[in-house]
PDB file of N, CA and C in Angstrom:
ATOM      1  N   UNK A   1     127.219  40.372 -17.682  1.00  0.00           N
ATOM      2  CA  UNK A   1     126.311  39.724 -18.572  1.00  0.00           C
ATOM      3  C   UNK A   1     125.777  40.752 -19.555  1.00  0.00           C
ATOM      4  N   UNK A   2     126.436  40.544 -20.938  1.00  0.00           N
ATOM      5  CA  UNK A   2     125.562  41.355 -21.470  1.00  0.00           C
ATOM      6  C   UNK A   2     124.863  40.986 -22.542  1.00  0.00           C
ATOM      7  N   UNK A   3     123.670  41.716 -23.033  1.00  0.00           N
ATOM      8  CA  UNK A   3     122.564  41.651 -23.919  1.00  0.00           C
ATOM      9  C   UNK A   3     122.651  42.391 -25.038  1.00  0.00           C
ATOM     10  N   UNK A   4     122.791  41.615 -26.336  1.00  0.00           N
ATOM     11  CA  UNK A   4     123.423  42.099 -27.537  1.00  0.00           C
ATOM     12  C   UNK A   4     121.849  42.050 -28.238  1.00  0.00           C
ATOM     13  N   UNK A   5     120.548  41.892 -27.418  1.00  0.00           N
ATOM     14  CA  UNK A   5     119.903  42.009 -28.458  1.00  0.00           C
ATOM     15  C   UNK A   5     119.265  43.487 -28.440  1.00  0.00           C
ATOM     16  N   UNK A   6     118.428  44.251 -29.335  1.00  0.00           N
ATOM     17  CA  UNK A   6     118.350  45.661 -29.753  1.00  0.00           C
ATOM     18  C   UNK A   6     116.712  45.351 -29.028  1.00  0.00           C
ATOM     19  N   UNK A   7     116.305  46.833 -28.281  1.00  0.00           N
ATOM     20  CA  UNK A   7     115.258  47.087 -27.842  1.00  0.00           C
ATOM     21  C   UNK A   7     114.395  46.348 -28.806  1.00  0.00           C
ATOM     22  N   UNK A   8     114.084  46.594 -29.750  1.00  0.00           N
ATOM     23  CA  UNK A   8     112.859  45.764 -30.903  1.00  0.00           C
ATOM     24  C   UNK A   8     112.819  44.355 -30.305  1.00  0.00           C
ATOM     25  N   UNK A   9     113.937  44.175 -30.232  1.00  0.00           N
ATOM     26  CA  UNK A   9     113.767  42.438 -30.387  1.00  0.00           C
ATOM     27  C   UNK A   9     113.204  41.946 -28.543  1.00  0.00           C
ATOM     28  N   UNK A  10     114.158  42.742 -27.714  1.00  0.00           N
ATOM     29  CA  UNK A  10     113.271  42.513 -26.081  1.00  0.00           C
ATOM     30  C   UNK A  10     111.848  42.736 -26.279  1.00  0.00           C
ATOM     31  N   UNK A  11     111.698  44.106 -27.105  1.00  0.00           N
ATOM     32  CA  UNK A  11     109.655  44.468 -26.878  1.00  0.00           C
ATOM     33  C   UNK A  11     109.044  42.703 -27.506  1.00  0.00           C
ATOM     34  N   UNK A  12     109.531  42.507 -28.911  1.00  0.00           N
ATOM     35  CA  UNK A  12     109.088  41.410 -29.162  1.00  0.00           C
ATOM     36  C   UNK A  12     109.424  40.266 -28.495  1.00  0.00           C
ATOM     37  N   UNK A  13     110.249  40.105 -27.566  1.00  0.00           N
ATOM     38  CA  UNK A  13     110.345  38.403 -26.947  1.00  0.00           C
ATOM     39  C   UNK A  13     109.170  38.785 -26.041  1.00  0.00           C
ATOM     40  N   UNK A  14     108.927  40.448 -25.156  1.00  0.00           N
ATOM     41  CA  UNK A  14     107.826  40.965 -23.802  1.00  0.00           C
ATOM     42  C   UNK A  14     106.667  40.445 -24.512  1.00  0.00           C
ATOM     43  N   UNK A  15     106.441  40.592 -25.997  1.00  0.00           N
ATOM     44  CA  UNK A  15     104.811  40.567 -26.731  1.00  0.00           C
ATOM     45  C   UNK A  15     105.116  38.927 -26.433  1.00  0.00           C
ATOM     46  N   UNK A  16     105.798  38.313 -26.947  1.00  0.00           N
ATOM     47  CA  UNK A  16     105.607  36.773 -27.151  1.00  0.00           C
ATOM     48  C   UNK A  16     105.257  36.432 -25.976  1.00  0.00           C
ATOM     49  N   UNK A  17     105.734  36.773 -24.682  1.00  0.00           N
ATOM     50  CA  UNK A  17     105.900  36.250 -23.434  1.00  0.00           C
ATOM     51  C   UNK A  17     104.698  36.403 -23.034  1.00  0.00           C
ATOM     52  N   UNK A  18     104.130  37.822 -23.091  1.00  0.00           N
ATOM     53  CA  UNK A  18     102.458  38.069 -22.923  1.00  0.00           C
ATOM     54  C   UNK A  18     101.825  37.282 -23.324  1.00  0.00           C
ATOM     55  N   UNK A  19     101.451  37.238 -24.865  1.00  0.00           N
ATOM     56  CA  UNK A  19     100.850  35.884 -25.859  1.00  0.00           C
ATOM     57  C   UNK A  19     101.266  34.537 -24.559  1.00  0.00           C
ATOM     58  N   UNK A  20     102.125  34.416 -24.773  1.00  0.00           N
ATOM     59  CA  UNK A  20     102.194  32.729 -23.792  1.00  0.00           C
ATOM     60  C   UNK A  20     101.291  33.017 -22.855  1.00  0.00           C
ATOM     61  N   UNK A  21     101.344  33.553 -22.064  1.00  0.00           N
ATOM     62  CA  UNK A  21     100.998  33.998 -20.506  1.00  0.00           C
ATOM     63  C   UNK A  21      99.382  34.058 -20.418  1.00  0.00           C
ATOM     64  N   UNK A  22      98.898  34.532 -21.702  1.00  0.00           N
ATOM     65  CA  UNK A  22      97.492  34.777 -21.357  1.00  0.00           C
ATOM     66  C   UNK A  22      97.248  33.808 -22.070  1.00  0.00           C
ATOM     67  N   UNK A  23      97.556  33.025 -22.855  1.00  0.00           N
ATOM     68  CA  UNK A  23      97.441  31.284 -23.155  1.00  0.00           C
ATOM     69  C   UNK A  23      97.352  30.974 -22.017  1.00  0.00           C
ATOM     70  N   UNK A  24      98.121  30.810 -21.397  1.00  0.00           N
ATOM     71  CA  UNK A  24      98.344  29.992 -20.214  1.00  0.00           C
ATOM     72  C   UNK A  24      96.838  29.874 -18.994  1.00  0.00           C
ATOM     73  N   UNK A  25      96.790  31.479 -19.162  1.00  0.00           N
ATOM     74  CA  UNK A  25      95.847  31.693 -17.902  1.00  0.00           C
ATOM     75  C   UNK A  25      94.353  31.221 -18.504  1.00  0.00           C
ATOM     76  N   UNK A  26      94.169  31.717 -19.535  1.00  0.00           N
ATOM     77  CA  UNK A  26      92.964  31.160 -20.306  1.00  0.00           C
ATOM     78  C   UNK A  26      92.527  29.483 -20.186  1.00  0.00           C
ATOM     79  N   UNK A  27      93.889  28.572 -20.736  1.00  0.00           N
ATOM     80  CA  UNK A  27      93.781  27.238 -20.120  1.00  0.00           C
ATOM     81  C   UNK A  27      93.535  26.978 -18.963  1.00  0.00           C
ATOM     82  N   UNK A  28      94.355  27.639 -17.673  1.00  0.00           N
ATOM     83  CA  UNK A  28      94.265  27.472 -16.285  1.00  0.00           C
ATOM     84  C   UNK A  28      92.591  27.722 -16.311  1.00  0.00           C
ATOM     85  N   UNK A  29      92.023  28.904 -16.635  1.00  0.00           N
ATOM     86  CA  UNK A  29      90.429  29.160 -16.174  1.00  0.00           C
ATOM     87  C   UNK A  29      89.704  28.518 -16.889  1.00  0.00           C
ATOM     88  N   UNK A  30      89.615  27.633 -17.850  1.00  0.00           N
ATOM     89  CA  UNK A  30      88.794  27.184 -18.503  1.00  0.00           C
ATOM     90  C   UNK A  30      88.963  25.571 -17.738  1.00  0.00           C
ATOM     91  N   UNK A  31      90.604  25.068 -17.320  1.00  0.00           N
ATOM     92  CA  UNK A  31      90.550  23.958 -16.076  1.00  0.00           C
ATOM     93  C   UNK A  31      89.715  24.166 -15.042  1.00  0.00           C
ATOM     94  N   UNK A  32      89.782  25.528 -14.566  1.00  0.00           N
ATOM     95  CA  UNK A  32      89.023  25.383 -13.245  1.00  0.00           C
ATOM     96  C   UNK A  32      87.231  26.099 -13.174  1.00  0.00           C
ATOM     97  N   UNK A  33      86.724  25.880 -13.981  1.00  0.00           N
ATOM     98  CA  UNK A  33      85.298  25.898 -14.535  1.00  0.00           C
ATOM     99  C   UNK A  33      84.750  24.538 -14.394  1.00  0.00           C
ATOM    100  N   UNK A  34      84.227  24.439 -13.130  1.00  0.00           N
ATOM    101  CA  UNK A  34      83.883  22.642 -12.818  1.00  0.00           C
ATOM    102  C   UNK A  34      82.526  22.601 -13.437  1.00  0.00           C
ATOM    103  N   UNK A  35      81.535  23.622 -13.756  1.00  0.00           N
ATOM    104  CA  UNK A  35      80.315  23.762 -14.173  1.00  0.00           C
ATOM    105  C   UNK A  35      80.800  22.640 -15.718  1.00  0.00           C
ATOM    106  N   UNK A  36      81.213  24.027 -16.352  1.00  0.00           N
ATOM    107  CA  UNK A  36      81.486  23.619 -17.632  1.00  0.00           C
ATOM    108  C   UNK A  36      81.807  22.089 -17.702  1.00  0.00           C
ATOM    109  N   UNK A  37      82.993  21.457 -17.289  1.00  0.00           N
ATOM    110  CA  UNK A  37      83.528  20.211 -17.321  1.00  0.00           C
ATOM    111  C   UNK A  37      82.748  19.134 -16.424  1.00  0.00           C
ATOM    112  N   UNK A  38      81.590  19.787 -15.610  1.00  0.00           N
ATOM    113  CA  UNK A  38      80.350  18.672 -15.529  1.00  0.00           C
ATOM    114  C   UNK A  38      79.578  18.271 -16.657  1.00  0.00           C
ATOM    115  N   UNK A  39      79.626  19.604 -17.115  1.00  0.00           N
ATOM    116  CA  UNK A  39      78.359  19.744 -18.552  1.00  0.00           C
ATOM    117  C   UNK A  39      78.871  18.773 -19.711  1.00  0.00           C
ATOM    118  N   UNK A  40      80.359  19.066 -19.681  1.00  0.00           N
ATOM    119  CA  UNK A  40      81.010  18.430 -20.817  1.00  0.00           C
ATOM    120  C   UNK A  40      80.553  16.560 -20.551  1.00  0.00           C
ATOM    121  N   UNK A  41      81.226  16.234 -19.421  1.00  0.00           N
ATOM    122  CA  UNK A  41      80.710  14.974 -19.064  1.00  0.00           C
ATOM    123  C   UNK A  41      79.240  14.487 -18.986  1.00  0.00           C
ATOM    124  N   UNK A  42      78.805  15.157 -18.604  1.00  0.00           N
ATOM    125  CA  UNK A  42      77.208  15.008 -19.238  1.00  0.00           C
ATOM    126  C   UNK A  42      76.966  14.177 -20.656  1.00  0.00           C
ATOM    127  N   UNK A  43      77.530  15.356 -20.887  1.00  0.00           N
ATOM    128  CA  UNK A  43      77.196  15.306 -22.739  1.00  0.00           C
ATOM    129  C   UNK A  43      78.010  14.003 -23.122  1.00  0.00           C
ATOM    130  N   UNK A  44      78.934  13.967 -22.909  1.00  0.00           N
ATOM    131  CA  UNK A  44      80.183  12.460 -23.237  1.00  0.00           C
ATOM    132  C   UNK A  44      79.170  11.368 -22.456  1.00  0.00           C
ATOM    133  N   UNK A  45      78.895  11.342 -21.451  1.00  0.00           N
ATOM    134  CA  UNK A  45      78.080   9.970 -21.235  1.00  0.00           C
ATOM    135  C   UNK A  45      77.061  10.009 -21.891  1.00  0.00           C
ATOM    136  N   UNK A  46      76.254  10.630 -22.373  1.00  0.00           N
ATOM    137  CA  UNK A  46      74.725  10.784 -23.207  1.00  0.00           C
ATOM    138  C   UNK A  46      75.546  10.315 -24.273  1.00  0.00           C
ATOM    139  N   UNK A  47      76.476  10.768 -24.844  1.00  0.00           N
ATOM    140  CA  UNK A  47      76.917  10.218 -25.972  1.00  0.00           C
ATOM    141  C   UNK A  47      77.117   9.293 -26.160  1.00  0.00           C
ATOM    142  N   UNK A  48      77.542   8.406 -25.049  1.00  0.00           N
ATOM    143  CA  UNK A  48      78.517   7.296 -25.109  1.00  0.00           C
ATOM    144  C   UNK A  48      76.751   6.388 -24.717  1.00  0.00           C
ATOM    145  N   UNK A  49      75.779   6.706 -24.124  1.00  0.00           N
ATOM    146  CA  UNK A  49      74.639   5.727 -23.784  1.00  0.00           C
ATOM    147  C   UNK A  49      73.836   5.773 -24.933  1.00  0.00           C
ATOM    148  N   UNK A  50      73.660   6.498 -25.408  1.00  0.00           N
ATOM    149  CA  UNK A  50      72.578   6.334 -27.144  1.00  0.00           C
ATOM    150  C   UNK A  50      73.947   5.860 -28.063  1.00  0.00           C
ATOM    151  N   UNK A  51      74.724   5.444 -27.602  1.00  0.00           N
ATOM    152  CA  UNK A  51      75.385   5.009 -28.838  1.00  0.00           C
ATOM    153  C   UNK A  51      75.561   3.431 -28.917  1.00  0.00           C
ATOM    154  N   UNK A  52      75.452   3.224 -27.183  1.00  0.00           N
ATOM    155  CA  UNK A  52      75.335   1.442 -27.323  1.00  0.00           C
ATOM    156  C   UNK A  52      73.639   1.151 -27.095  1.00  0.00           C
ATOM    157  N   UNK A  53      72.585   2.446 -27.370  1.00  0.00           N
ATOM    158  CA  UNK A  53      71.356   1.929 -27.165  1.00  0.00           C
ATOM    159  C   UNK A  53      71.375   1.553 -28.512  1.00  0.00           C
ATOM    160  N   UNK A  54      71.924   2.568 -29.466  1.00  0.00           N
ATOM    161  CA  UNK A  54      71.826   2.365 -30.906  1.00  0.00           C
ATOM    162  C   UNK A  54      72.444   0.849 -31.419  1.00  0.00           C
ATOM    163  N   UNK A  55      73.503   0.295 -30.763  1.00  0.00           N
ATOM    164  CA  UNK A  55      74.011  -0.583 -31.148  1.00  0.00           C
ATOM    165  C   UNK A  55      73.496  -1.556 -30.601  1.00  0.00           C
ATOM    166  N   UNK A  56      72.754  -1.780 -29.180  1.00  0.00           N
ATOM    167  CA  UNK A  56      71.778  -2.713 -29.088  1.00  0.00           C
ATOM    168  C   UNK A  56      70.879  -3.098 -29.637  1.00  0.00           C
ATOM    169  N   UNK A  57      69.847  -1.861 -30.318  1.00  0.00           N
ATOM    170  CA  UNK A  57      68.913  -1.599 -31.411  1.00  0.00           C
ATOM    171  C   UNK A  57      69.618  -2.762 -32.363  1.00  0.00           C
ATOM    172  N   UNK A  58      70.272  -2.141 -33.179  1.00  0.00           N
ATOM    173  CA  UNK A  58      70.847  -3.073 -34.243  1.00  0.00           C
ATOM    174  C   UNK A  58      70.933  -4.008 -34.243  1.00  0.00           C
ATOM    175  N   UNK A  59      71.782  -4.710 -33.023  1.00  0.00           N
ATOM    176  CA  UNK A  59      72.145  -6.571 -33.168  1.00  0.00           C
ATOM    177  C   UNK A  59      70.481  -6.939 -32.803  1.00  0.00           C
ATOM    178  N   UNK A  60      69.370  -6.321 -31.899  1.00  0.00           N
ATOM    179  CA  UNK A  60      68.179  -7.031 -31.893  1.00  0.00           C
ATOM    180  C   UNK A  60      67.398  -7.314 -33.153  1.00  0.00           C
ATOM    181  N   UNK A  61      67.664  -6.011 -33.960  1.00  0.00           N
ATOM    182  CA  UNK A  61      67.146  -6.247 -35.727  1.00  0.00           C
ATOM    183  C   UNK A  61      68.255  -7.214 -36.409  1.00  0.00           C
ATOM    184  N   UNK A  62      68.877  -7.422 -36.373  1.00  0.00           N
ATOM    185  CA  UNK A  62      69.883  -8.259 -37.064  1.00  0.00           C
ATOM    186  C   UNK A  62      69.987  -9.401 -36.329  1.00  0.00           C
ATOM    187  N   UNK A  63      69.665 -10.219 -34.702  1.00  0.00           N
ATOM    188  CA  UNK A  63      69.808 -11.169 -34.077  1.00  0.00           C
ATOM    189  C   UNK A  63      68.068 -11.185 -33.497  1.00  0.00           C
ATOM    190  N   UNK A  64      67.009 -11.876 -34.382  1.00  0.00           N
ATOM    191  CA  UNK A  64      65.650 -11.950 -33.039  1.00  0.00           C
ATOM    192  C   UNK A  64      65.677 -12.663 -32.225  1.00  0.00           C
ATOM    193  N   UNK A  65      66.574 -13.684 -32.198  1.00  0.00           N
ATOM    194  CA  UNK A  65      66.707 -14.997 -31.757  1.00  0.00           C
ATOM    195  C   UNK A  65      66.520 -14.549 -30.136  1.00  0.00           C
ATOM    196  N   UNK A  66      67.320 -13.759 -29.348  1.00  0.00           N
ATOM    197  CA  UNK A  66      67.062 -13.480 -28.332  1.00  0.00           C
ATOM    198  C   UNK A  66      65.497 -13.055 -27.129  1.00  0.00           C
ATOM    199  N   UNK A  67      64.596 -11.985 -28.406  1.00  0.00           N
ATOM    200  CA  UNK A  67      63.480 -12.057 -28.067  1.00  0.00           C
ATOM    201  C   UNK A  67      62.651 -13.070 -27.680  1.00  0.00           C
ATOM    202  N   UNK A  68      63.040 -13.995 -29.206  1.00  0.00           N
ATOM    203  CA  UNK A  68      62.252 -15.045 -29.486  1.00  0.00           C
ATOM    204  C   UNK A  68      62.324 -16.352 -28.193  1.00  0.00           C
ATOM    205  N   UNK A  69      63.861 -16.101 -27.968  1.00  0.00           N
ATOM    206  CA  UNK A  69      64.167 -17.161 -26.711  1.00  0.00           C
ATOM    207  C   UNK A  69      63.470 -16.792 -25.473  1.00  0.00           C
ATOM    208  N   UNK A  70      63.006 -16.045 -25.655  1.00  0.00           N
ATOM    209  CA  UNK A  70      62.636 -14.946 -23.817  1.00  0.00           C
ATOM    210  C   UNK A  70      60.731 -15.434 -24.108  1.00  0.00           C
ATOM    211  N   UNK A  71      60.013 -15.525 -25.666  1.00  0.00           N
ATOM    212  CA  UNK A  71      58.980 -15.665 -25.288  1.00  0.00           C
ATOM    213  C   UNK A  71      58.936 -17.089 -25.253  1.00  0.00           C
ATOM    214  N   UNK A  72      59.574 -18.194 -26.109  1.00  0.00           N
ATOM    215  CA  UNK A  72      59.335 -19.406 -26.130  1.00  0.00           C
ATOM    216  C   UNK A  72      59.526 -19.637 -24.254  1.00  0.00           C
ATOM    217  N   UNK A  73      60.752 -19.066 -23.887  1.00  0.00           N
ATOM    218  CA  UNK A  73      60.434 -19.065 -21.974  1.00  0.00           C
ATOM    219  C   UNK A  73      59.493 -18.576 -21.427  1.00  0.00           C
ATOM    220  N   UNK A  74      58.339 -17.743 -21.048  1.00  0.00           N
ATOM    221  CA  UNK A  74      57.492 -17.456 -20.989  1.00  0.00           C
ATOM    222  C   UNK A  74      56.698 -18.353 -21.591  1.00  0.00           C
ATOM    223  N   UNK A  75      56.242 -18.847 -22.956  1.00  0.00           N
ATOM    224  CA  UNK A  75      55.660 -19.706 -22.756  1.00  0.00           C
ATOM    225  C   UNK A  75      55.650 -21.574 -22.212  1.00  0.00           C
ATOM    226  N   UNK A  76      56.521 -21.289 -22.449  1.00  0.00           N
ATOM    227  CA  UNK A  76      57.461 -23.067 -21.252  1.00  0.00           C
ATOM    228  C   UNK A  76      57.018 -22.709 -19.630  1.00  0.00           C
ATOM    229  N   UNK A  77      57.044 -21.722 -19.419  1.00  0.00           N
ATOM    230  CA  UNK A  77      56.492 -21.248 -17.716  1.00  0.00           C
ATOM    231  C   UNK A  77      54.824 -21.667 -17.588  1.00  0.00           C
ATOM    232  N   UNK A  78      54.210 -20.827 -18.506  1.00  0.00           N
ATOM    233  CA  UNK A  78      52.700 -20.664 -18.776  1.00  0.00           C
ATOM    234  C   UNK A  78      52.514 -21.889 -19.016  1.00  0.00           C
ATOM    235  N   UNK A  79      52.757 -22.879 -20.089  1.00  0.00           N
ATOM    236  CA  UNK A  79      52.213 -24.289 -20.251  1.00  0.00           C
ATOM    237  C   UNK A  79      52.752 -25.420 -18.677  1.00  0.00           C
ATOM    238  N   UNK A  80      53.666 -25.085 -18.006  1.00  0.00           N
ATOM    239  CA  UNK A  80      54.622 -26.036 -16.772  1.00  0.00           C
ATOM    240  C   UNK A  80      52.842 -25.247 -15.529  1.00  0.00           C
ATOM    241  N   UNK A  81      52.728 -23.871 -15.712  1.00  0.00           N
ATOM    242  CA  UNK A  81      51.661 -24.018 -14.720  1.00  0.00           C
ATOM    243  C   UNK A  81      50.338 -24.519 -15.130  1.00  0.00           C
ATOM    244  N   UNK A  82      49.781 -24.177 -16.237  1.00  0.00           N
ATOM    245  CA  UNK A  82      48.900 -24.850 -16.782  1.00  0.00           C
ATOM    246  C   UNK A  82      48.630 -26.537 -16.327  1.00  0.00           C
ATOM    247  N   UNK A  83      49.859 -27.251 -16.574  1.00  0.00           N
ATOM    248  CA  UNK A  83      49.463 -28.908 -16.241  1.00  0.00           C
ATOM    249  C   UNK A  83      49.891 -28.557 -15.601  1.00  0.00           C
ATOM    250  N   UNK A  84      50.515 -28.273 -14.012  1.00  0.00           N
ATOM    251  CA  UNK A  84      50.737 -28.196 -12.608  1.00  0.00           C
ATOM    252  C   UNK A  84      49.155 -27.762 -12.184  1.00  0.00           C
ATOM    253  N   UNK A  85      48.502 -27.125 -12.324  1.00  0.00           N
ATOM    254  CA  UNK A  85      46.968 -26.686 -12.380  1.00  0.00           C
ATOM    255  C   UNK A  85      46.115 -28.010 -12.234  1.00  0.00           C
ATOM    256  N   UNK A  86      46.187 -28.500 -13.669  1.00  0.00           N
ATOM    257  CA  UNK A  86      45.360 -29.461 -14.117  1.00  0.00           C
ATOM    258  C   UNK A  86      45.423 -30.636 -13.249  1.00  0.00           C
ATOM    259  N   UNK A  87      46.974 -30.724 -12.875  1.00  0.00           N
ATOM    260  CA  UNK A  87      47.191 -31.885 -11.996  1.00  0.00           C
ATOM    261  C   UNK A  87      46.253 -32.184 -10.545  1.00  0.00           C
ATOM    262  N   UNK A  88      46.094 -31.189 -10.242  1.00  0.00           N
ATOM    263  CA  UNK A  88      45.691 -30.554  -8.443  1.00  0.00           C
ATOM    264  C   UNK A  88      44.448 -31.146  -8.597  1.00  0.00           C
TER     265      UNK A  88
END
């Protein structure tokens, strides 16, 4: 088996191979950093919960109807005990 390529070119495939290699390991340790990738998830659910608080916000300014249905119930309760009261 032989190797027609010239010392230069092996040192440079050894540099490339290094370059890969400590890519590699850098990814591997930054996978196994469970701190970090709690923290990250942290942050992604905070993100992801003020973003449908924000969008709840919105449809309540743009839809009142819902509020409005929750007090007209509340008051349909309050007036049903009122004459249940009166009745006694």
């Amino acid at each position: 088996m032989s190797d027609s390529r010239t010392p230069e070119q092996i040192r440079a495939d050894i540099e490339h191979t290094r370059e890969e290699l400590a890519d590699t390991a850098a990814a591997l340790a930054e996978k196994a950093d469970v701190k970090a990738r709690a923290h990250e998830k942290v942050e992604e659910t905070k993100a992801k919960v003020s973003h449908r608080i924000d969008d709840t916000k919105q449809q309540a300014k743009a839809n009142p109807m819902p509020p409005a249905l929750v007090a007209a119930a509340i008051a349909g309760v309050v007036a049903g005990l009122v004459i249940m009261r009166r009745r006694r």
